[in-house]
Protein backbone atom coordinates (compact mmCIF):
# COMPACT_ATOMS: atom_id res chain seq x y z
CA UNK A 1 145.57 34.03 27.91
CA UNK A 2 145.89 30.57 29.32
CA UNK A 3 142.94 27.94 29.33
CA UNK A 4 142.98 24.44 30.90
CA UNK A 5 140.58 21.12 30.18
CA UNK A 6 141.41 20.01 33.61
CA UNK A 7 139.48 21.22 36.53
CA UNK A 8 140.16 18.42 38.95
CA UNK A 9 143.93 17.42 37.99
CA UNK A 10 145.16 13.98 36.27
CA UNK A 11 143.16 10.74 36.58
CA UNK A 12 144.30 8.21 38.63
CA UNK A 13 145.84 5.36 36.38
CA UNK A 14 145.81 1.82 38.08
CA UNK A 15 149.23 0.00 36.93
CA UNK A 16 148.61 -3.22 34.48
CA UNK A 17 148.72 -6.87 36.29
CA UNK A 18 150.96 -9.71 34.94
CA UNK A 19 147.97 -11.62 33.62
CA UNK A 20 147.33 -8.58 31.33
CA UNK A 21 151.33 -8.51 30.09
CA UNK A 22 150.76 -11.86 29.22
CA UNK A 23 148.04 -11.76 27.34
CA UNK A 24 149.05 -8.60 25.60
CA UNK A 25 152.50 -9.87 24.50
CA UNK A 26 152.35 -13.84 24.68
CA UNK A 27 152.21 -14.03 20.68
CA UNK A 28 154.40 -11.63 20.14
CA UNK A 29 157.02 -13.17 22.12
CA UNK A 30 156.56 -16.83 21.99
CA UNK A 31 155.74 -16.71 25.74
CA UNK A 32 154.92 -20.46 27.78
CA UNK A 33 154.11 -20.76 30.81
CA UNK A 34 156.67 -23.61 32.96
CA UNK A 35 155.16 -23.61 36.55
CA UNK A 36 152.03 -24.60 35.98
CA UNK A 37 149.36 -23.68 38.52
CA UNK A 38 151.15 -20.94 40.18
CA UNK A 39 149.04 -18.00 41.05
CA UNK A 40 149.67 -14.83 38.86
CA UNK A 41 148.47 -11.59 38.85
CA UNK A 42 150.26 -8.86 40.56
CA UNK A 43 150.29 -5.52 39.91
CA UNK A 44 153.13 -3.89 38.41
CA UNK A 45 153.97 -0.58 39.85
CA UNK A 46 156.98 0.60 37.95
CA UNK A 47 158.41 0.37 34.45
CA UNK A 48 160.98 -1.35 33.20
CA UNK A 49 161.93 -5.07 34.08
CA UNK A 50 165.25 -6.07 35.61
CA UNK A 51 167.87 -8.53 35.00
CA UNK A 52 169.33 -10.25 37.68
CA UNK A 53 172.92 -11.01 37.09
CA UNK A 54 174.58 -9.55 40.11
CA UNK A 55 171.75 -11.47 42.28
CA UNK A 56 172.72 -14.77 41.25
CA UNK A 57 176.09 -13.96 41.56
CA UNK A 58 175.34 -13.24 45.37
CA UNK A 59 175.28 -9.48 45.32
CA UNK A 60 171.68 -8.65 46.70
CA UNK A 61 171.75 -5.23 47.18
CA UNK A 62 169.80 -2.77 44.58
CA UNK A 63 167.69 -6.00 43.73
CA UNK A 64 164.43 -4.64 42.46
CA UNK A 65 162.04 -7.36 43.16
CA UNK A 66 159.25 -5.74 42.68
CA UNK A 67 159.89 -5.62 38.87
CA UNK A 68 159.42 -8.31 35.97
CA UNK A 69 162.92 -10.34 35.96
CA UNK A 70 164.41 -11.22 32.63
CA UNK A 71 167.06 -14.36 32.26
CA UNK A 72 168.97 -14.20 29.36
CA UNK A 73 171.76 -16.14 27.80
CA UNK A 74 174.32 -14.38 30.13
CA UNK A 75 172.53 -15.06 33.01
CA UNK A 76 171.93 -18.92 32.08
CA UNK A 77 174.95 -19.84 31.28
CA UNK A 78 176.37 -18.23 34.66
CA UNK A 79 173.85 -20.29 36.79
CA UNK A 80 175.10 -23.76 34.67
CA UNK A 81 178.86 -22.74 35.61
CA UNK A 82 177.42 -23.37 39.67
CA UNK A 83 177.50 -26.72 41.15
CA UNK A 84 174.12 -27.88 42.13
CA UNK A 85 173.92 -26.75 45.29
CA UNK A 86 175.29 -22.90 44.66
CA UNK A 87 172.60 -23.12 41.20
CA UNK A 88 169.73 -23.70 43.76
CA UNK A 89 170.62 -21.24 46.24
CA UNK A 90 170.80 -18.73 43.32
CA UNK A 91 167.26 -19.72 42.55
CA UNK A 92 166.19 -19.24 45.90
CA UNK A 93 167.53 -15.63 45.84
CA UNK A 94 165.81 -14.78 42.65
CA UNK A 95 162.53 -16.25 44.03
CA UNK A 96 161.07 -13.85 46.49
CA UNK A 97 157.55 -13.35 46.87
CA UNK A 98 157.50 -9.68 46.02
CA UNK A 99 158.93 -11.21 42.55
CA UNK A 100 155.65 -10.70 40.24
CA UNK A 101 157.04 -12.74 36.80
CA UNK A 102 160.17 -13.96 35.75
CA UNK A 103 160.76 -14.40 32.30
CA UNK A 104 163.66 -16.82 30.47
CA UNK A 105 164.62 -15.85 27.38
CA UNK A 106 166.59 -16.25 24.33
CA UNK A 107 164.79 -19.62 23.75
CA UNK A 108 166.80 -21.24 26.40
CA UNK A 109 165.41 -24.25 28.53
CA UNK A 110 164.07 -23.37 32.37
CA UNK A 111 166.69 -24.95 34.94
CA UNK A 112 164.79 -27.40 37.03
CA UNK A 113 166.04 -25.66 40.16
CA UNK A 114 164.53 -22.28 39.40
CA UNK A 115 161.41 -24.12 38.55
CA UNK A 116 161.68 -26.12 41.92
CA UNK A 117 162.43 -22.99 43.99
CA UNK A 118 159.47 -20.53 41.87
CA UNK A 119 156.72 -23.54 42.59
CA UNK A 120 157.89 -23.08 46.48
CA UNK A 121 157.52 -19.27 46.78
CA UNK A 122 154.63 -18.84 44.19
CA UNK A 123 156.91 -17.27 41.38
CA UNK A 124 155.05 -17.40 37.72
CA UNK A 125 157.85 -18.52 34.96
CA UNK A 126 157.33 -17.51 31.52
CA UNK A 127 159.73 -19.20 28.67
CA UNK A 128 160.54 -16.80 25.93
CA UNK A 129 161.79 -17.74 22.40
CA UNK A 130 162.42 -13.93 21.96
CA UNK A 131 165.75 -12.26 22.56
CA UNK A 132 166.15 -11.25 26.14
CA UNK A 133 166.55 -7.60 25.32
CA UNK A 134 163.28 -7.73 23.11
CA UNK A 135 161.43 -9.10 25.97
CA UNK A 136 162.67 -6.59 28.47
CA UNK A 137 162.09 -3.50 25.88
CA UNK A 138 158.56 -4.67 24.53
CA UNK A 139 157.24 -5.44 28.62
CA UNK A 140 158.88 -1.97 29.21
CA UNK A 141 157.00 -0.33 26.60
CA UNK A 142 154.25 -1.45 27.46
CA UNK A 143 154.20 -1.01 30.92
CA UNK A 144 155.44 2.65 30.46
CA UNK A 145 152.50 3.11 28.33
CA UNK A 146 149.90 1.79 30.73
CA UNK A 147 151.17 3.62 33.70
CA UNK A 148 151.83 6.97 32.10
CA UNK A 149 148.98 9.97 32.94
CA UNK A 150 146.22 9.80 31.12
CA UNK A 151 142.78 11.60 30.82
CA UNK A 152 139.93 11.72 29.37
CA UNK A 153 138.19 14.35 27.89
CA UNK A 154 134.69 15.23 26.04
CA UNK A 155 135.65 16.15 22.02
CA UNK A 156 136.78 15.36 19.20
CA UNK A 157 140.19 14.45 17.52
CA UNK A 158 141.22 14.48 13.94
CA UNK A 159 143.99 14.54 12.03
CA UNK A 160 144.09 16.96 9.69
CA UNK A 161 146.92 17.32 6.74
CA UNK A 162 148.85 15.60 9.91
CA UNK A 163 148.42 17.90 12.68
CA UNK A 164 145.96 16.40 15.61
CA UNK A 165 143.30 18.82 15.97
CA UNK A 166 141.67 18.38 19.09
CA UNK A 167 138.31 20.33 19.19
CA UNK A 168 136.60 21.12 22.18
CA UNK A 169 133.11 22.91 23.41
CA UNK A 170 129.83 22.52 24.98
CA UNK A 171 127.92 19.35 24.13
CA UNK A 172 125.71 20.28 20.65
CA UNK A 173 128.47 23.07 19.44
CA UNK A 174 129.04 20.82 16.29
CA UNK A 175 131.93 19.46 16.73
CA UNK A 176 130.87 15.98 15.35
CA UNK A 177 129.46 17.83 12.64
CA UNK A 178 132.60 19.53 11.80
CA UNK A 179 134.40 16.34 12.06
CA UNK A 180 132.58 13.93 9.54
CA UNK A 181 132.90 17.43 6.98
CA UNK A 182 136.96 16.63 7.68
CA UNK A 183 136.49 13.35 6.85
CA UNK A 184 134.26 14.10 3.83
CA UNK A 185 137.60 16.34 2.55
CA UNK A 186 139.43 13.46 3.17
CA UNK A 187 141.20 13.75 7.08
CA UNK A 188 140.72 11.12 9.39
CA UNK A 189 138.88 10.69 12.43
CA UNK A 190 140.71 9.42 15.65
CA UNK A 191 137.99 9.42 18.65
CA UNK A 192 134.91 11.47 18.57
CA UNK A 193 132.68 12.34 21.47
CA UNK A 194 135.05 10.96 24.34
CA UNK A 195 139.01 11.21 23.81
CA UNK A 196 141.53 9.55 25.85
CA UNK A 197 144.40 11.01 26.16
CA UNK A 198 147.54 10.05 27.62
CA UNK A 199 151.06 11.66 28.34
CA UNK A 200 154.06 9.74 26.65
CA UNK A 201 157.81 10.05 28.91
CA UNK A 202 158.98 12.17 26.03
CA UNK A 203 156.36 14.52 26.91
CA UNK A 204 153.90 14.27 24.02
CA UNK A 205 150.25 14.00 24.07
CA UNK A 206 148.84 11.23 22.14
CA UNK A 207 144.93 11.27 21.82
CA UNK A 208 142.93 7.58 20.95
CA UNK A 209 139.51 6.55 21.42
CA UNK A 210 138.15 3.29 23.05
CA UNK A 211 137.43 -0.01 21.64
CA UNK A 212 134.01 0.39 21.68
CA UNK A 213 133.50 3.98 19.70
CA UNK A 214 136.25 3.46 17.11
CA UNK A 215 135.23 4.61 14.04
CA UNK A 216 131.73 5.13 14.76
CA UNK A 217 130.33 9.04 15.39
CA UNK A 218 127.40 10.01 16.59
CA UNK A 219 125.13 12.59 14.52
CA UNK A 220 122.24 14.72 15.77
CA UNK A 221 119.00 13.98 13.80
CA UNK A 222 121.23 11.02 12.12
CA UNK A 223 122.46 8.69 14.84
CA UNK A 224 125.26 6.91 15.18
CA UNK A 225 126.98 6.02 11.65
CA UNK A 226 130.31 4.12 11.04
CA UNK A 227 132.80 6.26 9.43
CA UNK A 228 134.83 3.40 7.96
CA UNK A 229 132.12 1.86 6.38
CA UNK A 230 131.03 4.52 4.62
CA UNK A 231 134.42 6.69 3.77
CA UNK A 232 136.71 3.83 4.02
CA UNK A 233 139.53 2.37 6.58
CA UNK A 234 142.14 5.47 5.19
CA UNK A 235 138.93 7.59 7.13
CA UNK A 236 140.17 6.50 10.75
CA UNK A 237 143.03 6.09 12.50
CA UNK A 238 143.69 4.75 16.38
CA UNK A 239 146.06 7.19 17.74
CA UNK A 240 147.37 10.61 16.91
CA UNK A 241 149.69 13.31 19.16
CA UNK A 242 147.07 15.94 20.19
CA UNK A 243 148.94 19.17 19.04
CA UNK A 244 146.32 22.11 19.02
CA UNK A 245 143.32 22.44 20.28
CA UNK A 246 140.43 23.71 18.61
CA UNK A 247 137.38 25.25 21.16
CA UNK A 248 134.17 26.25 19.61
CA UNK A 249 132.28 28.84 21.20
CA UNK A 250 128.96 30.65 20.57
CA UNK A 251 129.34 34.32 19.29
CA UNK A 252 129.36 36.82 22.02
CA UNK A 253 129.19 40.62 21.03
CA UNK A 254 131.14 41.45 24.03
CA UNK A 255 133.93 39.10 23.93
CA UNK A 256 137.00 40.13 22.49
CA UNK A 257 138.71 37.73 20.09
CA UNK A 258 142.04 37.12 18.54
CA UNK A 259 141.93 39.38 14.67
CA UNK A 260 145.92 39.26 14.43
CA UNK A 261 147.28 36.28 16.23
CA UNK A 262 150.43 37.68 17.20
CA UNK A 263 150.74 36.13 20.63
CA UNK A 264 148.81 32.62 20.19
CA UNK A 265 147.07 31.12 22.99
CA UNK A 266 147.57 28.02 25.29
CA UNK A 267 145.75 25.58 26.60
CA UNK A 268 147.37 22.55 29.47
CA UNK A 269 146.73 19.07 29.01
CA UNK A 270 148.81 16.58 31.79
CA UNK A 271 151.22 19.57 32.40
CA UNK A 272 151.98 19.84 28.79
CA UNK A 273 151.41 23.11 27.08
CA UNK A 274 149.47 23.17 23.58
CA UNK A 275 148.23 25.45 20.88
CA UNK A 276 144.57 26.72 21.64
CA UNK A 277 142.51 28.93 19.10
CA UNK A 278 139.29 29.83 19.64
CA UNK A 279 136.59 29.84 17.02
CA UNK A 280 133.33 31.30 17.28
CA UNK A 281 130.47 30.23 15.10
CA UNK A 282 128.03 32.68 13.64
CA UNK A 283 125.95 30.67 11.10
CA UNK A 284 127.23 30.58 7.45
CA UNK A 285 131.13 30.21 8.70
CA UNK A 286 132.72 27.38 6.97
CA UNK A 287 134.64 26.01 10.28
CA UNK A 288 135.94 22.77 7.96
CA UNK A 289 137.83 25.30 5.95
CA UNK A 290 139.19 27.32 8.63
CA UNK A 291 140.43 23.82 10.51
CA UNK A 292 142.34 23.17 7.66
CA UNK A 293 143.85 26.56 7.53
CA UNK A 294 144.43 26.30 12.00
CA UNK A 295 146.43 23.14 10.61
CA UNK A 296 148.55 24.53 7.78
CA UNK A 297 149.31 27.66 9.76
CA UNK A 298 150.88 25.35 13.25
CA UNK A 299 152.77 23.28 10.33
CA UNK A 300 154.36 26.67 8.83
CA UNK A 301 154.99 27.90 12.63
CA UNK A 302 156.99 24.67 13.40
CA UNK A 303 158.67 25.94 10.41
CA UNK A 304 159.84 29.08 11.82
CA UNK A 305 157.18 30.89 9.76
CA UNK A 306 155.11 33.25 11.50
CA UNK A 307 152.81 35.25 9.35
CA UNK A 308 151.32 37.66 11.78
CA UNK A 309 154.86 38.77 13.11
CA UNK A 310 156.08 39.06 9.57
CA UNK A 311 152.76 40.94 8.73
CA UNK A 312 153.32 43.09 11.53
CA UNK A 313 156.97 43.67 11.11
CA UNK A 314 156.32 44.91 7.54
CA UNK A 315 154.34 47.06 8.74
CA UNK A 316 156.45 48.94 10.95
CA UNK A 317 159.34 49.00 8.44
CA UNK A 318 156.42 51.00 5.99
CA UNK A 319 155.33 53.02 9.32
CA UNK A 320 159.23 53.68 9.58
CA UNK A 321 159.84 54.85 5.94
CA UNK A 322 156.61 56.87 5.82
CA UNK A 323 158.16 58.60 8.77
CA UNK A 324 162.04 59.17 7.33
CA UNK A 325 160.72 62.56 4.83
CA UNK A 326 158.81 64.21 7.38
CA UNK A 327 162.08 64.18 9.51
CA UNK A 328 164.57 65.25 6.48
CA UNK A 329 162.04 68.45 5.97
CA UNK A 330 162.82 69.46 10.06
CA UNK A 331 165.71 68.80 9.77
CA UNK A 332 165.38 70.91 6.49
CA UNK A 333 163.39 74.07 8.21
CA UNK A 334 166.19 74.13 11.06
């Protein structure tokens, strides 16, 4: 059997703007801003940035100007090997309009021509004392993790013995309540009530919660508490990789659940395929413990051990040696 959170697909994501890069990673890496009163603000579309060596040099085909350009010693000390005139020009072909940033690096002072020709086509230049690579993997991170698919989706995620438990069921099934008893044994909380979640290029899942609801959970009959407060900061953490999920459902006398869990369910999150089990609550089950056991068990099955196939393939080896006598005494009576 095959579930699926998603009814209507994978939400739109809109990509970040430059002002938002900036502010994100100005501290990080020493960023300045040289052309004062430019406009800024474009959306970026597409990760990565791009360094524009073979532009300057005059080759302008497979220039991606739509991407955050990164000058870096190689590029600089190219441009200062130009007479005046051939520097500008260079300029001029770095400084298109569909240009959203450039960025120069390595700690390296801004050429008065690039400044000159930015100012005339509305170009925003950064300085950067960071190395030119670091600047063009940290904006690439970061873009790649603001454009990747994301979701949300009404639960609750916890990391438990390091597996991230994502449980999942109508609203009042308990699943806060099962949470904080997690916490209580000592597993942290990542989001509770609403979970983002958001696809990583290597393919992961990676759950978090928003700014607003971090650490805090909301209790029926209670209200809303603050986990870290009470259990400490080791009770919460901001992000975990979503690797099972967990769905709670009411006891039904005619549905048929899983008693031997040879073949273990799935459930798809963003195209990616996860672990489902489904628990259904009859009152007096201890669904804390049994979380803790869903958790060991996927950490022994990424282990290669599977204890209902070994179960199961002891018992055909008995099933087969019960059976060897009764076919010696045919063979026996023939």
């Amino acid at each position: 059997m095959t579930g699926g959170l998603l009814a209507g697909g994978e939400t739109v994501v809109e990509g970040p703007n430059t002002a938002e890069i900036i502010r994100h990673l100005r501290s990080a890496l020493d960023l300045s801003l040289v052309t004062e009163g430019v406009e800024w603000g474009a959306e970026i579309t597409h990760r990565g940035t791009f360094s524009p060596g073979l532009l300057l040099a005059g080759f302008e085909r497979r220039f991606a100007a739509d991407r955050i350009q990164v000058l870096g010693d190689l590029e600089l000390e190219y441009v200062e090997s130009l007479d005046p005139d051939q520097r500008a020009a260079a300029f001029r072909r770095l400084c298109v309009s569909t240009v959203p940033l450039i960025v120069v690096a390595d700690g390296r002072p801004v050429p008065p021509e690039l400044v000159s020709a930015a100012r005339e086509r509305g170009v925003p230049v950064y300085s950067s004392g960071a190395h030119a690579a670091r600047v063009a993997v940290d904006i690439g991170s970061y873009i790649a993790e603001v454009l990747a698919p994301s979701v949300a989706i009404h639960g609750t995620l916890v990391d438990v013995y390091g597996v991230g438990l994502l449980f999942t069921g109508k609203s009042g099934i308990g699943k806060s309540e099962c949470a904080l008893d997690l916490v209580a044994n000592g597993h942290r909380l990542v989001a509770d009530d609403l979970v983002k979640i958001v696809r990583t290029p290597q393919g992961y899942l990676v759950g978090s919660c928003s700014e607003l609801l971090r650490h805090h959970m909301e209790i029926r009959g209670v209200g809303i508490i603050d986990l870290r407060a009470m259990f400490g900061v080791r009770a919460t953490r901001q992000r975990k990789r979503v690797e099972v999920e967990v769905k709670l459902t009411t006891w039904s006398d005619v549905e048929d659940y899983d008693r031997l869990g040879f073949d273990q369910d799935a459930t798809e999150i963003l195209g990616v395929k996860i672990p489902q089990v489904v628990l259904p609550l009859v009152p007096g089950k201890n669904i804390t413990v049994i979380s803790e056991v869903i958790a060991l068990d996927h950490l022994l099955r990424l282990g290669g051990v599977h204890t209902a196939r070994e179960f199961g393939a002891r018992l055909r080896d008995l099933a087969d040696r019960q059976a060897m006598p009764d076919e010696a005494d045919r063979s026996d009576d023939e």
